[in-house]
C-alpha atoms as a PDB file:
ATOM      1  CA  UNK A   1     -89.838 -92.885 -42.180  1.00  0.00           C
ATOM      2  CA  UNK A   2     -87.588 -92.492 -45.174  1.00  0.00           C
ATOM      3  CA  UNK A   3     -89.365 -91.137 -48.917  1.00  0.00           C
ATOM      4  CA  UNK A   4     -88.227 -92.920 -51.867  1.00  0.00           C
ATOM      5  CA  UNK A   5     -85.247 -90.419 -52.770  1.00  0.00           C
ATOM      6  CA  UNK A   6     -83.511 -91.575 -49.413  1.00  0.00           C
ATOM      7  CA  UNK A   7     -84.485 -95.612 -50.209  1.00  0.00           C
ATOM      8  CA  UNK A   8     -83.459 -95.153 -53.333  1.00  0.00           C
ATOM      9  CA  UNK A   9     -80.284 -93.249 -52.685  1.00  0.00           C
ATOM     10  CA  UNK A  10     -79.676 -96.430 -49.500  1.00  0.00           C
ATOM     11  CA  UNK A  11     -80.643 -98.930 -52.776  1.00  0.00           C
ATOM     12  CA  UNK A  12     -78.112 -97.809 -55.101  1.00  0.00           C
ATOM     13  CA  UNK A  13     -75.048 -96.923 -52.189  1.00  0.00           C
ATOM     14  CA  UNK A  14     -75.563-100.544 -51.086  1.00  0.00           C
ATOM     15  CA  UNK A  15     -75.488-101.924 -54.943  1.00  0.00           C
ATOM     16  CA  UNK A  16     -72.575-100.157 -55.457  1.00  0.00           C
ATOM     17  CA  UNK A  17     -70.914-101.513 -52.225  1.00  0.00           C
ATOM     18  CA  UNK A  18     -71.662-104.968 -52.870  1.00  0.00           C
ATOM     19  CA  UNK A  19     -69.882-104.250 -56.290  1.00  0.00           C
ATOM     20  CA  UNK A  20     -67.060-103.195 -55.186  1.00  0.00           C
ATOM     21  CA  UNK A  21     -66.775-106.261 -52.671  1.00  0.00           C
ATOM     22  CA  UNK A  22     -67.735-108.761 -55.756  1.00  0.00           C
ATOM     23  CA  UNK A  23     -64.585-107.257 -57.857  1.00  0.00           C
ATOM     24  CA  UNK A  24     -62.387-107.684 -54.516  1.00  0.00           C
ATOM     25  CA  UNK A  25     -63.172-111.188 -54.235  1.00  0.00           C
ATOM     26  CA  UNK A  26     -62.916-111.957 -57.730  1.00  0.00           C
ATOM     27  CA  UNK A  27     -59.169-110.311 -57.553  1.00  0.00           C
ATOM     28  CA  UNK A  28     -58.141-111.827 -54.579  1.00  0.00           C
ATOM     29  CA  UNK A  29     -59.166-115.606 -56.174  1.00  0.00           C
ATOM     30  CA  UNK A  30     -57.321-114.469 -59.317  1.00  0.00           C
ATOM     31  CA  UNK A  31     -53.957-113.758 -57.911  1.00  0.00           C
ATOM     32  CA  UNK A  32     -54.650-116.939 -55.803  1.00  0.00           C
ATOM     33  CA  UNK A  33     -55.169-119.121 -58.903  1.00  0.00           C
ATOM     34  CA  UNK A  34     -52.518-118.174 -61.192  1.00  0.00           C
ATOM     35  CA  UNK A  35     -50.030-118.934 -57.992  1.00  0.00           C
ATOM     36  CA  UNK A  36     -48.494-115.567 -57.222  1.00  0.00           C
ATOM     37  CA  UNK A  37     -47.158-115.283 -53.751  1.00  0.00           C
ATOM     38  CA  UNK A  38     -44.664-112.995 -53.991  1.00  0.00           C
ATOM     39  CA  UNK A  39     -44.286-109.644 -52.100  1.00  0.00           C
ATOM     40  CA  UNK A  40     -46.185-107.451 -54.620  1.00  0.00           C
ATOM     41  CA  UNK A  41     -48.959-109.777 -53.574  1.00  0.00           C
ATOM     42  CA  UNK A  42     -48.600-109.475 -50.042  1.00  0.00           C
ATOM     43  CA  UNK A  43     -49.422-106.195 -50.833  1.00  0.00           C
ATOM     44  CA  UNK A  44     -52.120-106.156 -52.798  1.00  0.00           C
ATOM     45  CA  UNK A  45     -53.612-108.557 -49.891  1.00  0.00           C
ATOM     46  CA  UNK A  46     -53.579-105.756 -47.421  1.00  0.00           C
ATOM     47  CA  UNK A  47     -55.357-103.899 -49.713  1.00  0.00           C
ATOM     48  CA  UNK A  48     -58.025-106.055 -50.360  1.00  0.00           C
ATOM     49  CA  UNK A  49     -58.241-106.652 -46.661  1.00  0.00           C
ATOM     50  CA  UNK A  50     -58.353-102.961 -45.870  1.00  0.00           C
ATOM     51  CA  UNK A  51     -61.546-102.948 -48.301  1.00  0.00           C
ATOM     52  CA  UNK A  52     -63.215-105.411 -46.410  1.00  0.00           C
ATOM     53  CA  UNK A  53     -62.705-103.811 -43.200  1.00  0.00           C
ATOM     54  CA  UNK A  54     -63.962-100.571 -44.896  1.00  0.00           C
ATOM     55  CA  UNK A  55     -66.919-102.464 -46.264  1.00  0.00           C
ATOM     56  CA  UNK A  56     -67.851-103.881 -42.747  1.00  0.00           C
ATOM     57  CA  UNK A  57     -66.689-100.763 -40.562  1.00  0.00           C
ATOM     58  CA  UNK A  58     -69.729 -98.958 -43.380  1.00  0.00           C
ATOM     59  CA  UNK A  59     -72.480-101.506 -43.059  1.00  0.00           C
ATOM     60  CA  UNK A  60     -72.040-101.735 -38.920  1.00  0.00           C
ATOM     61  CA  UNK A  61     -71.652 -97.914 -38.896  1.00  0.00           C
ATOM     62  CA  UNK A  62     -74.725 -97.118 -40.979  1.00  0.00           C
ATOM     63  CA  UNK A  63     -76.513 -99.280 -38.101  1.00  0.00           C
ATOM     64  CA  UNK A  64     -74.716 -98.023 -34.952  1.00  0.00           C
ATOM     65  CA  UNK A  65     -72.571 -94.789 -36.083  1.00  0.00           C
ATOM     66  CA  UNK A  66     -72.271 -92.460 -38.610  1.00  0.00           C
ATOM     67  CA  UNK A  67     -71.214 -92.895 -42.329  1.00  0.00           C
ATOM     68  CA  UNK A  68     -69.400 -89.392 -42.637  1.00  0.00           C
ATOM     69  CA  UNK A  69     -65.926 -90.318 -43.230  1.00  0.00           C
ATOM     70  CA  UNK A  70     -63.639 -90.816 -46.206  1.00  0.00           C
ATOM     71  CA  UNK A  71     -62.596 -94.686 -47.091  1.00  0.00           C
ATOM     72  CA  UNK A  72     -58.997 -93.404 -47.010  1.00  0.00           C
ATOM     73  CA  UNK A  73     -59.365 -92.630 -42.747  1.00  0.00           C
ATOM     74  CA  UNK A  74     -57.155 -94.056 -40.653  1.00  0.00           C
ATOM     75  CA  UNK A  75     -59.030 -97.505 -39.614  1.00  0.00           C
ATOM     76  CA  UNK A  76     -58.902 -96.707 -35.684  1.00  0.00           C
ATOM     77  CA  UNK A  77     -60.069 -93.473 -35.950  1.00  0.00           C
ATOM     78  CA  UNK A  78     -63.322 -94.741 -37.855  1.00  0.00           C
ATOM     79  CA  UNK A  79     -63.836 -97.631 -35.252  1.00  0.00           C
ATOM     80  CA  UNK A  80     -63.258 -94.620 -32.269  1.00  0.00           C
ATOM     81  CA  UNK A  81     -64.949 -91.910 -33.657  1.00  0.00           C
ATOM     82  CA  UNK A  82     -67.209 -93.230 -36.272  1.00  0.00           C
ATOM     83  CA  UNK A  83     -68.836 -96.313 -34.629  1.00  0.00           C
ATOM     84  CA  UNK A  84     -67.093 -96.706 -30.497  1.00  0.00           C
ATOM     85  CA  UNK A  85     -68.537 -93.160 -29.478  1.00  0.00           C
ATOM     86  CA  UNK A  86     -72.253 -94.069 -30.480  1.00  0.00           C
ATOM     87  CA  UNK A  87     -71.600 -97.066 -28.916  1.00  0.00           C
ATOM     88  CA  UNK A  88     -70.193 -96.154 -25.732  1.00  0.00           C
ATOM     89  CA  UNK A  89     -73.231 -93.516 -25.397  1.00  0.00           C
ATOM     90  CA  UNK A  90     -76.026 -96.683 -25.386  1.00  0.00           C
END
């Protein structure tokens, strides 16, 4: 059973999360909506991708793995050793 330091320390980690996915959205419809599709775009796409991925890979790893990693790890070493090693050991 968690005390209410650790619910409210899950609380304010998720607020903050949800955030951060809110201002990616909003950014991604923005550059959509004033029509710019050139390469500095495509960029910035992959970046708001790569949050989403991070955002995911942290919710399904706080459920099946572990949340000890940076958001700037390489994205198949968090799915291998973050989240596929608890996994494989079910």
């Amino acid at each position: 059973m968690i005390d209410s330091d650790e619910a409210a320390e899950i609380r304010d980690e998720g607020y903050a999360q949800g955030s951060q996915m809110a201002w990616l959205r909003m950014l991604g419809e923005c550059m959509r909506h004033l029509g710019y599709t050139d390469e500095r775009v495509k960029a910035i796409n992959w970046v708001l991708e790569r949050e989403e991925a991070i955002h995911q890979l942290r919710s399904l790893c706080a459920e099946f793995g572990d949340t000890d990693w940076d958001n700037t790890l390489c994205l198949a070493d968090i799915i291998d050793k973050h989240l596929g090693d608890y996994l494989r050991q079910r």
